[in-house]
PDB file of N, CA and C in Angstrom:
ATOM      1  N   UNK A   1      89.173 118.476 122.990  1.00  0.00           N
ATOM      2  CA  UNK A   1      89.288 117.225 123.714  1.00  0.00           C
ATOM      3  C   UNK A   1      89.961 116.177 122.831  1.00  0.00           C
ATOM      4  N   UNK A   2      91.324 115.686 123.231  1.00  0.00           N
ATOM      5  CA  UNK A   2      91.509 114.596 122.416  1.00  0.00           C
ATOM      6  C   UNK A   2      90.736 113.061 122.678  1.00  0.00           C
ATOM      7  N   UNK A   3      91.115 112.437 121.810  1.00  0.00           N
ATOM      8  CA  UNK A   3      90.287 111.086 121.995  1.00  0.00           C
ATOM      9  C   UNK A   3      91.011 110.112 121.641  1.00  0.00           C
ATOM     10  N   UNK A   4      91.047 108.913 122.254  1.00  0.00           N
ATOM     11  CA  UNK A   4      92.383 107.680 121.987  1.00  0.00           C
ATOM     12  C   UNK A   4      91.787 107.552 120.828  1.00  0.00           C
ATOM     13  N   UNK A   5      92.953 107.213 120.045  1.00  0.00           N
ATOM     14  CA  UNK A   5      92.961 107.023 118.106  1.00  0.00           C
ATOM     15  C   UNK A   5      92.647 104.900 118.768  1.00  0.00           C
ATOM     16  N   UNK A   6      93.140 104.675 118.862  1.00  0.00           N
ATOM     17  CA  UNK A   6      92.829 103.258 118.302  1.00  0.00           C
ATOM     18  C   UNK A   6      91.716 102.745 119.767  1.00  0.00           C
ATOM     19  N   UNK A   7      91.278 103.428 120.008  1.00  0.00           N
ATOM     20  CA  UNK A   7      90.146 103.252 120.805  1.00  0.00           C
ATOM     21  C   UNK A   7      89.073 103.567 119.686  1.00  0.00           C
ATOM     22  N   UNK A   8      89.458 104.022 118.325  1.00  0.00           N
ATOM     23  CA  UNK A   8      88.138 104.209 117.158  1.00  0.00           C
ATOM     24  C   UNK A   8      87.710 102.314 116.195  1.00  0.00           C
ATOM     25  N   UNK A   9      86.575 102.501 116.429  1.00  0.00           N
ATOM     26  CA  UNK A   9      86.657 101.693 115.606  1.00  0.00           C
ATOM     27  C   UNK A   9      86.898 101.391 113.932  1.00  0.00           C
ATOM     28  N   UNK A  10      87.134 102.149 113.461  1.00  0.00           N
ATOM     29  CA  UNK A  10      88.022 102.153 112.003  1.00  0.00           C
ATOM     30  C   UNK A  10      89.335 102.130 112.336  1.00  0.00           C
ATOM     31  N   UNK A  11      90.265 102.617 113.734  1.00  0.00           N
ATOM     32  CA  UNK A  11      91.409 103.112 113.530  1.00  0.00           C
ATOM     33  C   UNK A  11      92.156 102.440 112.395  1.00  0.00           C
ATOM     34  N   UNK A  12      92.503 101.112 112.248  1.00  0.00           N
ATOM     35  CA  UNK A  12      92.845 100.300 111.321  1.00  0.00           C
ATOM     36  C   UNK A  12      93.101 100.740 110.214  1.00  0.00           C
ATOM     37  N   UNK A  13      91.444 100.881 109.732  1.00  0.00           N
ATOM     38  CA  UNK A  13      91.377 101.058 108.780  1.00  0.00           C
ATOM     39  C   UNK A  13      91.481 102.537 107.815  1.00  0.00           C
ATOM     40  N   UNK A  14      91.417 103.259 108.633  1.00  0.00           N
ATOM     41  CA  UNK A  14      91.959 104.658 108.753  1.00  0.00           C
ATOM     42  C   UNK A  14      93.787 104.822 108.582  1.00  0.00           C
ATOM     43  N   UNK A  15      94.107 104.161 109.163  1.00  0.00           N
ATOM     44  CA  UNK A  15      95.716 104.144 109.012  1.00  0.00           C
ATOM     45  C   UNK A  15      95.970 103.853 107.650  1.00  0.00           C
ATOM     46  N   UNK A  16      94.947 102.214 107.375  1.00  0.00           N
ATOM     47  CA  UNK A  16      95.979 101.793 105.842  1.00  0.00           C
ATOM     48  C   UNK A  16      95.421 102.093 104.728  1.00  0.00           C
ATOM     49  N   UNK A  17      94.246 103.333 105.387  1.00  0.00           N
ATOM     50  CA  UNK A  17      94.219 103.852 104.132  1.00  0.00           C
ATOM     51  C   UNK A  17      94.519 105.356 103.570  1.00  0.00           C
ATOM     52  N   UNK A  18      95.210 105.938 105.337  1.00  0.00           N
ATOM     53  CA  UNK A  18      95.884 107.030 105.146  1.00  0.00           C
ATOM     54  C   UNK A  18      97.870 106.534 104.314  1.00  0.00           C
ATOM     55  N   UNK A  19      98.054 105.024 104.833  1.00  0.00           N
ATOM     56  CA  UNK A  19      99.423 104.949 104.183  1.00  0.00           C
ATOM     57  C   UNK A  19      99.876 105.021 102.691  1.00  0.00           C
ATOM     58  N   UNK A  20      98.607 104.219 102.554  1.00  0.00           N
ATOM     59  CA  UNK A  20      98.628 103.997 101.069  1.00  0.00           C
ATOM     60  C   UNK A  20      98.426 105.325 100.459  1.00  0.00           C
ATOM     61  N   UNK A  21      97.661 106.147 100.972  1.00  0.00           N
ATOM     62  CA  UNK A  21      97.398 107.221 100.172  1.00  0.00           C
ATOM     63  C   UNK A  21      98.624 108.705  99.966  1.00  0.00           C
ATOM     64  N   UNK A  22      99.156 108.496 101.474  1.00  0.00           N
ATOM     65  CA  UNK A  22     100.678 108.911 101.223  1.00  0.00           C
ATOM     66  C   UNK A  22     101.480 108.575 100.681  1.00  0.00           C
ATOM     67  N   UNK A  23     101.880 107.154 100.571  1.00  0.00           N
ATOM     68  CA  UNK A  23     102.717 105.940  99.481  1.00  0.00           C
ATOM     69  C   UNK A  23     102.463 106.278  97.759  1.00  0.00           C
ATOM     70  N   UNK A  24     101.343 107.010  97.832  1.00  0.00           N
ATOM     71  CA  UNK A  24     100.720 107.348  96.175  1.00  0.00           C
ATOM     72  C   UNK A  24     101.450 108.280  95.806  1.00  0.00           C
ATOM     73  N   UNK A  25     101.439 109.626  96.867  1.00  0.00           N
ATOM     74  CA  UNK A  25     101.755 110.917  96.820  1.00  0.00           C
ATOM     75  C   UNK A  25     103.502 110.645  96.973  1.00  0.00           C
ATOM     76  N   UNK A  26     103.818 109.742  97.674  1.00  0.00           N
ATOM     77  CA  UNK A  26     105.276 109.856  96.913  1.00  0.00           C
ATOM     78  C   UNK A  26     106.070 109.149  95.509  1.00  0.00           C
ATOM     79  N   UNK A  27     104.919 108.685  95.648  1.00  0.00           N
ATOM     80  CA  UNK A  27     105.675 107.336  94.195  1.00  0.00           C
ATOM     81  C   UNK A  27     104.951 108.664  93.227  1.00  0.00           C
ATOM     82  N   UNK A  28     103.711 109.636  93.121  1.00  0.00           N
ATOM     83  CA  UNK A  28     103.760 110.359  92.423  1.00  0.00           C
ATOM     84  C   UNK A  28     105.193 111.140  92.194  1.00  0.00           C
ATOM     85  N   UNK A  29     105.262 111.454  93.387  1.00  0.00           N
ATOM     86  CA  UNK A  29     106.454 112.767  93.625  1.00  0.00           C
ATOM     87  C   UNK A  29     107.392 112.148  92.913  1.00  0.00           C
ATOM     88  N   UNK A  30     107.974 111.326  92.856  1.00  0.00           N
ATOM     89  CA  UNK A  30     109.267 110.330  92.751  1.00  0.00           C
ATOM     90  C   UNK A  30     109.272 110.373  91.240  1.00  0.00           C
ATOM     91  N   UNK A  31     108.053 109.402  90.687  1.00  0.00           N
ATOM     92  CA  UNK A  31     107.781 109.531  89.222  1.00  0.00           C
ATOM     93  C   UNK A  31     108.399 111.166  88.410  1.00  0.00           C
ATOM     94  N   UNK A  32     107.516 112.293  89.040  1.00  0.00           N
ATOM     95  CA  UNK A  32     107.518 113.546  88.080  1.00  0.00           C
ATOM     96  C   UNK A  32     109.209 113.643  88.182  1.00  0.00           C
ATOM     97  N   UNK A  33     109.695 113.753  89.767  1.00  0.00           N
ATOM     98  CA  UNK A  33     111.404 113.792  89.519  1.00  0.00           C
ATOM     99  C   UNK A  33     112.025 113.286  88.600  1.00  0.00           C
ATOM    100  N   UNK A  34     111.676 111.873  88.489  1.00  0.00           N
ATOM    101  CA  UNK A  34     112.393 110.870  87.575  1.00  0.00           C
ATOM    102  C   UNK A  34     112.433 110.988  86.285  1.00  0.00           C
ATOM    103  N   UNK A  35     110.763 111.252  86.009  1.00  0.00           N
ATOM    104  CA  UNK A  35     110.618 111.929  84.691  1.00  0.00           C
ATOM    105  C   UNK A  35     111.499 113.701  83.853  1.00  0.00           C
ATOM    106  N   UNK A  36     111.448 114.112  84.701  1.00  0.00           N
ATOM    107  CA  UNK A  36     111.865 115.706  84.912  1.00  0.00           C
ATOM    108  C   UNK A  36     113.893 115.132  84.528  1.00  0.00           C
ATOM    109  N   UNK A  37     114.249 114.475  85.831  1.00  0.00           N
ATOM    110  CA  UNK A  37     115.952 114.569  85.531  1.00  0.00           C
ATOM    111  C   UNK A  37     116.258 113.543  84.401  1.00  0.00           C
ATOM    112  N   UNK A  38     115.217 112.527  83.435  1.00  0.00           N
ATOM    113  CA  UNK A  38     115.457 111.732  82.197  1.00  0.00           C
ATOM    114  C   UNK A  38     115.419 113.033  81.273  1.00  0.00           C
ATOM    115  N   UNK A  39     114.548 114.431  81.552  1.00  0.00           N
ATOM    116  CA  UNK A  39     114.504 114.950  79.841  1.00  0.00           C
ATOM    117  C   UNK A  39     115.742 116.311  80.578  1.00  0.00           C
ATOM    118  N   UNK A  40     116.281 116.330  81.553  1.00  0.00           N
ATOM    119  CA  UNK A  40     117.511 116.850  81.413  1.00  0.00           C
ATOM    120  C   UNK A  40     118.897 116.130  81.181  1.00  0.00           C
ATOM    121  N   UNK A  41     118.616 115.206  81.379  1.00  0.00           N
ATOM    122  CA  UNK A  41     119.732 113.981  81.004  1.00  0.00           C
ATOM    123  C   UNK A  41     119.778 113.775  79.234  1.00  0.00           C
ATOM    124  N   UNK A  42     118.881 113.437  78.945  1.00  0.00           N
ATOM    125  CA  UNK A  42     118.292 113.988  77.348  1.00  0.00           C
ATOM    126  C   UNK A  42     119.020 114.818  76.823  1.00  0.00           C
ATOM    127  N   UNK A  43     118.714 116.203  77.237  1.00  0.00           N
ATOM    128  CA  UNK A  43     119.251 117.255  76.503  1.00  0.00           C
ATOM    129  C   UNK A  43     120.728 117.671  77.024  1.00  0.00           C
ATOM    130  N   UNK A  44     121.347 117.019  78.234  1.00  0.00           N
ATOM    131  CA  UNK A  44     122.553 116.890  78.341  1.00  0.00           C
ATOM    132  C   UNK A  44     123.548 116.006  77.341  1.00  0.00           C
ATOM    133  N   UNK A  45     122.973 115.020  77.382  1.00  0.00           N
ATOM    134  CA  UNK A  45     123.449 113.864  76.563  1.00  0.00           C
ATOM    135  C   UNK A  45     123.698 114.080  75.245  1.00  0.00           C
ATOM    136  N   UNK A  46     122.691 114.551  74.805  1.00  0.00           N
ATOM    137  CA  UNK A  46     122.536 114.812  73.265  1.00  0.00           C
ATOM    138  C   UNK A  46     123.254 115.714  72.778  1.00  0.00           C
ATOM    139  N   UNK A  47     123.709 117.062  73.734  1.00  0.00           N
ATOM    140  CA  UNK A  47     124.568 118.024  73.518  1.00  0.00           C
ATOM    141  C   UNK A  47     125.734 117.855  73.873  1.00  0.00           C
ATOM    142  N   UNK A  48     126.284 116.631  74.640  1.00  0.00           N
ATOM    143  CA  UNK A  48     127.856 116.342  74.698  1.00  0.00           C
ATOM    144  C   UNK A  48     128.103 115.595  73.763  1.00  0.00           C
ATOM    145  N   UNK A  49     127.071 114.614  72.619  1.00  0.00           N
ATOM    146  CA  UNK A  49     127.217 113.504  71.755  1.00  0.00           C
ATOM    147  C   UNK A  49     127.320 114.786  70.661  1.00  0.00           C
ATOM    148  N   UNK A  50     127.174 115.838  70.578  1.00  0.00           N
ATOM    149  CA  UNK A  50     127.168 116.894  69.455  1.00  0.00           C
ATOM    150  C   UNK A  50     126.407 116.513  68.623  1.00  0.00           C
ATOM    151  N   UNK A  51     125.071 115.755  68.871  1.00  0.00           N
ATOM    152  CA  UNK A  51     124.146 115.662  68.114  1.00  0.00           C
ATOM    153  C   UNK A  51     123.175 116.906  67.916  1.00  0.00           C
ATOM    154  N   UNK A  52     122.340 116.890  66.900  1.00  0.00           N
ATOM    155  CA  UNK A  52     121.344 118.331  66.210  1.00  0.00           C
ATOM    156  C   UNK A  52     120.490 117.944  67.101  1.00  0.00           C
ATOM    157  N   UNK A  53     119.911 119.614  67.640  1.00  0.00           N
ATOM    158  CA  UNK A  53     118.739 119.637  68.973  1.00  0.00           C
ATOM    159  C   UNK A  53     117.441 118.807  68.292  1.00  0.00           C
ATOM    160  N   UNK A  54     117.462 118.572  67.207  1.00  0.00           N
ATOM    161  CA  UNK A  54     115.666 118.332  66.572  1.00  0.00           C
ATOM    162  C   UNK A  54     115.792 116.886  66.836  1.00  0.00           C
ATOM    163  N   UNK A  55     117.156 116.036  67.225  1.00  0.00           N
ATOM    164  CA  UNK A  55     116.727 114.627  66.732  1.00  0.00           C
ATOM    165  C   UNK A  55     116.181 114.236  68.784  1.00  0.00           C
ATOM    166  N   UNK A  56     116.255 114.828  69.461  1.00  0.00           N
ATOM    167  CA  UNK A  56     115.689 114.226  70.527  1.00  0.00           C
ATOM    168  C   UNK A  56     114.044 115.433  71.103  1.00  0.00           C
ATOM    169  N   UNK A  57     114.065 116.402  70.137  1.00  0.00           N
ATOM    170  CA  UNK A  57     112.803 117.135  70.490  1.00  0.00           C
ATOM    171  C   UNK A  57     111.617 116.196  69.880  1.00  0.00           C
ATOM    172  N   UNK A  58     111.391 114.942  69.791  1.00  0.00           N
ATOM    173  CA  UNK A  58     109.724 114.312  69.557  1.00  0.00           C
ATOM    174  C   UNK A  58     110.196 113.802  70.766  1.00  0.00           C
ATOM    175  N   UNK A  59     111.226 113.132  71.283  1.00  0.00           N
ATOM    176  CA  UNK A  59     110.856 112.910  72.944  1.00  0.00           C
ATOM    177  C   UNK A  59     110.693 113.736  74.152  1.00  0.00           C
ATOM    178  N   UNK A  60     111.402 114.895  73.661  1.00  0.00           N
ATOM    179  CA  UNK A  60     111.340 115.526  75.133  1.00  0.00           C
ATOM    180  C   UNK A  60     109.748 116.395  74.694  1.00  0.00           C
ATOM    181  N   UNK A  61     109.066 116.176  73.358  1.00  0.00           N
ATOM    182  CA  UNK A  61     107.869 116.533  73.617  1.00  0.00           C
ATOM    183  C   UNK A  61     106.813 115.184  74.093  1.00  0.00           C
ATOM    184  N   UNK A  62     107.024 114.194  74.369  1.00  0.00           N
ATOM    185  CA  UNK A  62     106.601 113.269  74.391  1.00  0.00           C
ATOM    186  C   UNK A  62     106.646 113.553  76.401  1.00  0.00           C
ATOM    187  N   UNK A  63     107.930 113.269  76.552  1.00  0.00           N
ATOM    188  CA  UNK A  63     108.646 113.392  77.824  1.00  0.00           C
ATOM    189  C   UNK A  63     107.754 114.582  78.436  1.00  0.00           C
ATOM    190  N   UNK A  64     107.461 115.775  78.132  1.00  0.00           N
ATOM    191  CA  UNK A  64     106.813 117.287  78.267  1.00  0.00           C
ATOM    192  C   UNK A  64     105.498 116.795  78.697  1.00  0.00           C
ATOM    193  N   UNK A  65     104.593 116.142  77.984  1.00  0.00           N
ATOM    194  CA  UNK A  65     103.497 115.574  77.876  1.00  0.00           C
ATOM    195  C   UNK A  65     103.143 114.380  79.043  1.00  0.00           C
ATOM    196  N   UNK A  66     103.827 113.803  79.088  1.00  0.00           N
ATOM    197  CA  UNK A  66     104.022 112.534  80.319  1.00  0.00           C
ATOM    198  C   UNK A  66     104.271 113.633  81.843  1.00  0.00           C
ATOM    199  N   UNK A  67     104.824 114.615  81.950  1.00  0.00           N
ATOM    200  CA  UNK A  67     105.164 115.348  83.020  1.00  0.00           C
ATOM    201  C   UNK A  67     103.667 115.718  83.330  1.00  0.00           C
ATOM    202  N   UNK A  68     103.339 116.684  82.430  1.00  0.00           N
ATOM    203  CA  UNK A  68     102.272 117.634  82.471  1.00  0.00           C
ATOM    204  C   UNK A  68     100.871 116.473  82.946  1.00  0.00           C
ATOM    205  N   UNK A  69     100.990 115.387  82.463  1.00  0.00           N
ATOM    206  CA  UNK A  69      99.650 114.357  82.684  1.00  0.00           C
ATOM    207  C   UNK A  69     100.032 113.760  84.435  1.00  0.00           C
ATOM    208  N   UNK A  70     101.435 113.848  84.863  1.00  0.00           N
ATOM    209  CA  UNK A  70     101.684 113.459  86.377  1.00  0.00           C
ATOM    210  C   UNK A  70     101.501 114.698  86.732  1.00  0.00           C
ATOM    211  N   UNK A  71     101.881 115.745  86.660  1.00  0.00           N
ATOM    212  CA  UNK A  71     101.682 117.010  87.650  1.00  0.00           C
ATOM    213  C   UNK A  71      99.628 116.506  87.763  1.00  0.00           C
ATOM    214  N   UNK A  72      98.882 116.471  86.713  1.00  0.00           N
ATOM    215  CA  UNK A  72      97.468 116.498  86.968  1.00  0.00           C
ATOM    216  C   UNK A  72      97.065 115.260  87.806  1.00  0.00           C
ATOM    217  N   UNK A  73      97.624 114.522  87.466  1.00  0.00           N
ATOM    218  CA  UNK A  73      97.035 113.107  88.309  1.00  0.00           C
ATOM    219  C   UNK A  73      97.660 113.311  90.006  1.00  0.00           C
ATOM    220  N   UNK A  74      98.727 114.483  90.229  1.00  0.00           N
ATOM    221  CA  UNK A  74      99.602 114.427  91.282  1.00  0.00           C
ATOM    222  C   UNK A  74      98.244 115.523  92.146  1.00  0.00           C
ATOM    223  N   UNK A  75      97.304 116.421  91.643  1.00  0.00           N
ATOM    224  CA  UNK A  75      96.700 117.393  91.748  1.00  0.00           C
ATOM    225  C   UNK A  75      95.457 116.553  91.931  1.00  0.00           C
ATOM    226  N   UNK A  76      95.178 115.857  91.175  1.00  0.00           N
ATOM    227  CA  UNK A  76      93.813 114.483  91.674  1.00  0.00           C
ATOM    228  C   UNK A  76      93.754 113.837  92.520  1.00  0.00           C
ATOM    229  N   UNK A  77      94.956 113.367  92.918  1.00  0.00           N
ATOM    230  CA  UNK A  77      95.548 112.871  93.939  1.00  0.00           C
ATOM    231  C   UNK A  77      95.518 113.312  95.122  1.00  0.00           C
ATOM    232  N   UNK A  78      95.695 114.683  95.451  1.00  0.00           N
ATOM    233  CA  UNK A  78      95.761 115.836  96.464  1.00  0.00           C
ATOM    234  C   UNK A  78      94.079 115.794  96.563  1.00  0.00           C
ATOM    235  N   UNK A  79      93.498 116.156  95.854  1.00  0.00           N
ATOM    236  CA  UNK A  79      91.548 116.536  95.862  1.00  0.00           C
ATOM    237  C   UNK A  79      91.137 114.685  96.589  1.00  0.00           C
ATOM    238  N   UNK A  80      91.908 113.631  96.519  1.00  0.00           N
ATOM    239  CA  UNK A  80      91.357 112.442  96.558  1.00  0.00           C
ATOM    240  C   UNK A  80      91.730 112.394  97.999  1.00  0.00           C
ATOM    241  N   UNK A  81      93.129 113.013  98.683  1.00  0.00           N
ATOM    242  CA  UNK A  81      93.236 113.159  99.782  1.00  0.00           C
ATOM    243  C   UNK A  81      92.333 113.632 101.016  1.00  0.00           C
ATOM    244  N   UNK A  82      91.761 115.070 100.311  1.00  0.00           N
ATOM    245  CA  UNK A  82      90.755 116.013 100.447  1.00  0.00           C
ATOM    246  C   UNK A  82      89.546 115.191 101.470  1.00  0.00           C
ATOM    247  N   UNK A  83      88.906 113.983 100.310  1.00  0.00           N
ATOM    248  CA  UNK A  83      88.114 113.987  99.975  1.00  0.00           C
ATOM    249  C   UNK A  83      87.954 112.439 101.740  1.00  0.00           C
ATOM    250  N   UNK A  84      89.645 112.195 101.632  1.00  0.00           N
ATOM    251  CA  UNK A  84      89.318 110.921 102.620  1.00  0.00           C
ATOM    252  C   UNK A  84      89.231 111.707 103.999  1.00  0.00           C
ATOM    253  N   UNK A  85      90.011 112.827 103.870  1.00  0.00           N
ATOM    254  CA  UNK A  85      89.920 113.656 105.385  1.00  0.00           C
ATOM    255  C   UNK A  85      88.114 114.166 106.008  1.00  0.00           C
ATOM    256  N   UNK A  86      87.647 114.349 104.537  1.00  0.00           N
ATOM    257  CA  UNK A  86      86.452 114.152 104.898  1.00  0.00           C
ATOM    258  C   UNK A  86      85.944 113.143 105.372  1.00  0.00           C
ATOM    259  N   UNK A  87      85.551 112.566 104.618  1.00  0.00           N
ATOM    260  CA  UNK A  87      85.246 111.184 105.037  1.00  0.00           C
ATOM    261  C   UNK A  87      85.464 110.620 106.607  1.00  0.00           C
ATOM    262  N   UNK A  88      86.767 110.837 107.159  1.00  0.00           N
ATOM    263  CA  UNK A  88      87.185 110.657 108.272  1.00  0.00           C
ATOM    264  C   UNK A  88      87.135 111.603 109.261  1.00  0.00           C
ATOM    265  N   UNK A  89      86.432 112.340 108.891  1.00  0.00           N
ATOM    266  CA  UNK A  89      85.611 113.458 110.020  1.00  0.00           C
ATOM    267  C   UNK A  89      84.736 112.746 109.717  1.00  0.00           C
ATOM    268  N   UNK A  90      83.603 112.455 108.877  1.00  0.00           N
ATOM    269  CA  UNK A  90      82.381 112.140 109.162  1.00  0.00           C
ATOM    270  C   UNK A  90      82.242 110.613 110.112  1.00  0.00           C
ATOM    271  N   UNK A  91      83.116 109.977 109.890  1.00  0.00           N
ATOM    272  CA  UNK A  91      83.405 108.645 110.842  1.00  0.00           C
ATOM    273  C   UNK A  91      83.875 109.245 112.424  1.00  0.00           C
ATOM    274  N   UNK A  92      84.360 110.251 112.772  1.00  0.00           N
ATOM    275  CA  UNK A  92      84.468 110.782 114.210  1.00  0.00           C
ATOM    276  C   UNK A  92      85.826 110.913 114.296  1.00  0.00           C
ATOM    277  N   UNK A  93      86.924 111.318 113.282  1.00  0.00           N
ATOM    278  CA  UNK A  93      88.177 111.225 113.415  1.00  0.00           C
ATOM    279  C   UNK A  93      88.571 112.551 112.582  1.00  0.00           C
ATOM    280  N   UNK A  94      89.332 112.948 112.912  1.00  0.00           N
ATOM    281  CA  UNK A  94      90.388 114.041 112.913  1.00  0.00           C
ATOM    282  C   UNK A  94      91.253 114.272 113.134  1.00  0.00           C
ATOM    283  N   UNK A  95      92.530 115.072 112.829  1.00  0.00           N
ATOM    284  CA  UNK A  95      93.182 115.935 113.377  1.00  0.00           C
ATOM    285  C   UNK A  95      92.944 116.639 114.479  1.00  0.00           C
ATOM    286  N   UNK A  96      91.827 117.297 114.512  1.00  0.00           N
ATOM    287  CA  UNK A  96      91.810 118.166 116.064  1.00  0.00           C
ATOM    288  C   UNK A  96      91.671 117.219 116.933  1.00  0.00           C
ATOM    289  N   UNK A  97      91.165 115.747 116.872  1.00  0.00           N
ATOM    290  CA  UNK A  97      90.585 114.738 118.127  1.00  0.00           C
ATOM    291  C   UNK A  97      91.526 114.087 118.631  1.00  0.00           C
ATOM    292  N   UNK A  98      92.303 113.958 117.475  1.00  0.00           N
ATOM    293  CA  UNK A  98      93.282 112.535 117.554  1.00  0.00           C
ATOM    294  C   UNK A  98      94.944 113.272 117.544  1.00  0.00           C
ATOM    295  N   UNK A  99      95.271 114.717 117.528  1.00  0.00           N
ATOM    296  CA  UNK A  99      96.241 115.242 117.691  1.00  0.00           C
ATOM    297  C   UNK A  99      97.494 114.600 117.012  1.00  0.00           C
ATOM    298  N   UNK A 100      98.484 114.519 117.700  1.00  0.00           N
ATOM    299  CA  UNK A 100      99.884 114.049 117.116  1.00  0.00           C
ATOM    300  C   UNK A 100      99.519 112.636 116.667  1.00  0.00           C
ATOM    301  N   UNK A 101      98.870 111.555 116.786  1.00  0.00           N
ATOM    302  CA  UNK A 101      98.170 110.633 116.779  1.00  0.00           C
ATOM    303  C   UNK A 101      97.709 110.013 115.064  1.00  0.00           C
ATOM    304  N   UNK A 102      97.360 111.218 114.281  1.00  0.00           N
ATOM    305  CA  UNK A 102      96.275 112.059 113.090  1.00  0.00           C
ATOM    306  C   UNK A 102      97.804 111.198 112.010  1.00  0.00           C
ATOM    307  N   UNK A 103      97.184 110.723 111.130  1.00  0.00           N
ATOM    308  CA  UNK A 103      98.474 109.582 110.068  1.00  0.00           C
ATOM    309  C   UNK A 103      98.833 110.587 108.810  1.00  0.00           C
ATOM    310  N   UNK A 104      97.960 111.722 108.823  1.00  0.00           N
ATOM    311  CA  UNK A 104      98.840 112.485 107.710  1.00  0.00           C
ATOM    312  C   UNK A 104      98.468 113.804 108.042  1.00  0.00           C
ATOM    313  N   UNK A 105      98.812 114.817 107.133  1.00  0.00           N
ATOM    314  CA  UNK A 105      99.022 116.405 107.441  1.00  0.00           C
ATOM    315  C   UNK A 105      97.568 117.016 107.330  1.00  0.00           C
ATOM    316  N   UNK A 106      97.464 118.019 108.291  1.00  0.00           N
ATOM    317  CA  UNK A 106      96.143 118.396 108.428  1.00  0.00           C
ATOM    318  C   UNK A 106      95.316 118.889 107.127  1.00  0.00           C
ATOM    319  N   UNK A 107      93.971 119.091 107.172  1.00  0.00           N
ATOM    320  CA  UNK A 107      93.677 119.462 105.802  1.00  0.00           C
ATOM    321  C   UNK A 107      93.785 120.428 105.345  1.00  0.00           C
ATOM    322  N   UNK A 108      93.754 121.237 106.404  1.00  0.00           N
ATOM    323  CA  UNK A 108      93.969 122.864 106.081  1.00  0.00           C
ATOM    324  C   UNK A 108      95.323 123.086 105.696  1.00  0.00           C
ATOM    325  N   UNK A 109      96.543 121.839 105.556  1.00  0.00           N
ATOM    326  CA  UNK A 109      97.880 122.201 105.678  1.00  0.00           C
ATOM    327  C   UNK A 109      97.908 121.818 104.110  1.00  0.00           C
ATOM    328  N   UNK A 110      97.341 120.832 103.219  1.00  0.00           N
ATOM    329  CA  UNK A 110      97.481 120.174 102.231  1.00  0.00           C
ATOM    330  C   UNK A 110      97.765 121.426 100.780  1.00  0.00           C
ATOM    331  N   UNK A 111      97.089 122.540 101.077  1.00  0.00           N
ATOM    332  CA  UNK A 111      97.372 123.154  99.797  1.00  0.00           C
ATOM    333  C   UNK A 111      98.381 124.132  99.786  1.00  0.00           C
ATOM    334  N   UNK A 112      98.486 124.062 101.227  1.00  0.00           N
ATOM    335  CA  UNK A 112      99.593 125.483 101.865  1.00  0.00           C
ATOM    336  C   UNK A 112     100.899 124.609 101.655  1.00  0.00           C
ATOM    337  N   UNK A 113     102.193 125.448 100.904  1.00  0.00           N
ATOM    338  CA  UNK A 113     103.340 124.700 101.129  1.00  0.00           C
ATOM    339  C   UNK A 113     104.008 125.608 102.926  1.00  0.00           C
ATOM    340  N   UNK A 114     104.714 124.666 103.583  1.00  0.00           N
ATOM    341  CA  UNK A 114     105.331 124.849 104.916  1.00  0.00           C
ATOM    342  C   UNK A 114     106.199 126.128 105.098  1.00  0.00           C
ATOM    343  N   UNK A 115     105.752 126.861 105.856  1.00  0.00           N
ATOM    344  CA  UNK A 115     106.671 128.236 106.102  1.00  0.00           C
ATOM    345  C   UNK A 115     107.983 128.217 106.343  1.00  0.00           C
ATOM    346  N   UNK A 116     108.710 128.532 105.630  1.00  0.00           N
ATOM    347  CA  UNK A 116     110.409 128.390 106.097  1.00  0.00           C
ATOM    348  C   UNK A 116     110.516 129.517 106.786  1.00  0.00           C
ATOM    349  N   UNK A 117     111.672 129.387 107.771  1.00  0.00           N
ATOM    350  CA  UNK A 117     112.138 130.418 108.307  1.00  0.00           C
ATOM    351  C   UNK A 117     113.581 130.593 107.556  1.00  0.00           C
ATOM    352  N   UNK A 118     113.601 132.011 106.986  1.00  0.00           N
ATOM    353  CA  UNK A 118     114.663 132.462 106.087  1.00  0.00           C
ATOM    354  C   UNK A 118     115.853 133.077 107.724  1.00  0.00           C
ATOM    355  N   UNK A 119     117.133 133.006 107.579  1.00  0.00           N
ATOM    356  CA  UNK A 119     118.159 133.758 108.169  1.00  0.00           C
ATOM    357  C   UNK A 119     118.830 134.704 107.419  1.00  0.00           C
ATOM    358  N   UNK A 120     119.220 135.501 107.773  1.00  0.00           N
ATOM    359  CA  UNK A 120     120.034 135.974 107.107  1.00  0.00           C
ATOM    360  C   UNK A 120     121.866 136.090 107.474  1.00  0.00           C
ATOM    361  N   UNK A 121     122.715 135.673 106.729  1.00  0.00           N
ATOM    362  CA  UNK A 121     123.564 134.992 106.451  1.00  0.00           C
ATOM    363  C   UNK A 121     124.972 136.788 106.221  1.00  0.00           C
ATOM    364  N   UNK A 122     125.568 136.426 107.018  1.00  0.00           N
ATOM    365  CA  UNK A 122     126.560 137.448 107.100  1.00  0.00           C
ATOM    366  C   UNK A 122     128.093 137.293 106.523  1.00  0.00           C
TER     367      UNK A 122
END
C-alpha cells in the first residue's frame, strides 16, 4: 500500500535530512576523486620536470594516507546512511510506502553496486 509522503508528519524533515546526507556522499565522492587525480598529476608532473621519483614520494605517501582515511569516512558515511533508513522506518516511512516518492536509494540497494547491462559489440 503506498501512502502520501508529505501527508507524513516528518516529511520535511525526512527530506532535509535525506539531502544533506546525499550532499555528504558526494562531496565525499568528489573529495577521494580530487584527491586520487592531485597524486596522479604529482607523479605526472614530476616525471615530465625529470625530477628523481623520491623527491615527491613523502607526499604521495602523505596523499596515500589522506585517500585511505576518505575511502573510511566514505564507508562511515554509508553505515550512517544505514542507520537513518532505519530510523525512518521506525517513524512510518519507507521505500516500500512512499515508492518513487522515497528521497534516496533503497537500503537493500546501498551496498549493492547497480547491474549493468553488458552488449556485445560486433
Amino acid at each position: 500500500m503506498r501512502v502520501d509522503p508529505t501527508s507524513h508528519p516528518q516529511y520535511s524533515h525526512i527530506l532535509a535530512v535525506s539531502a544533506a546526507v546525499l550532499a555528504a556522499e558526494r562531496d565525499t565522492d568528489a573529495s577521494i576523486t580530487t584527491l586520487t587525480r592531485l597524486m596522479g598529476t604529482t607523479i605526472e608532473q614530476f616525471a615530465d620536470a625529470k625530477l628523481p621519483a623520491g623527491f615527491a614520494q613523502s607526499a604521495l605517501t602523505k596523499l596515500s594516507e589522506a585517500i585511505t582515511a576518505q575511502v573510511e569516512g566514505r564507508r562511515m558515511l554509508t553505515e550512517a546512511h544505514k542507520e537513518y533508513g532505519r530510523v525512518a522506518k521506525i517513524l512510518g516511512a519507507s521505500d516500500d510506502d512512499w515508492g518513487p516518492s522515497w528521497p534516496c536509494p533503497s537500503s537493500g540497494n546501498l551496498a549493492q553496486p547497480a547491474k549493468r547491462t553488458l552488449k556485445v559489440a560486433a
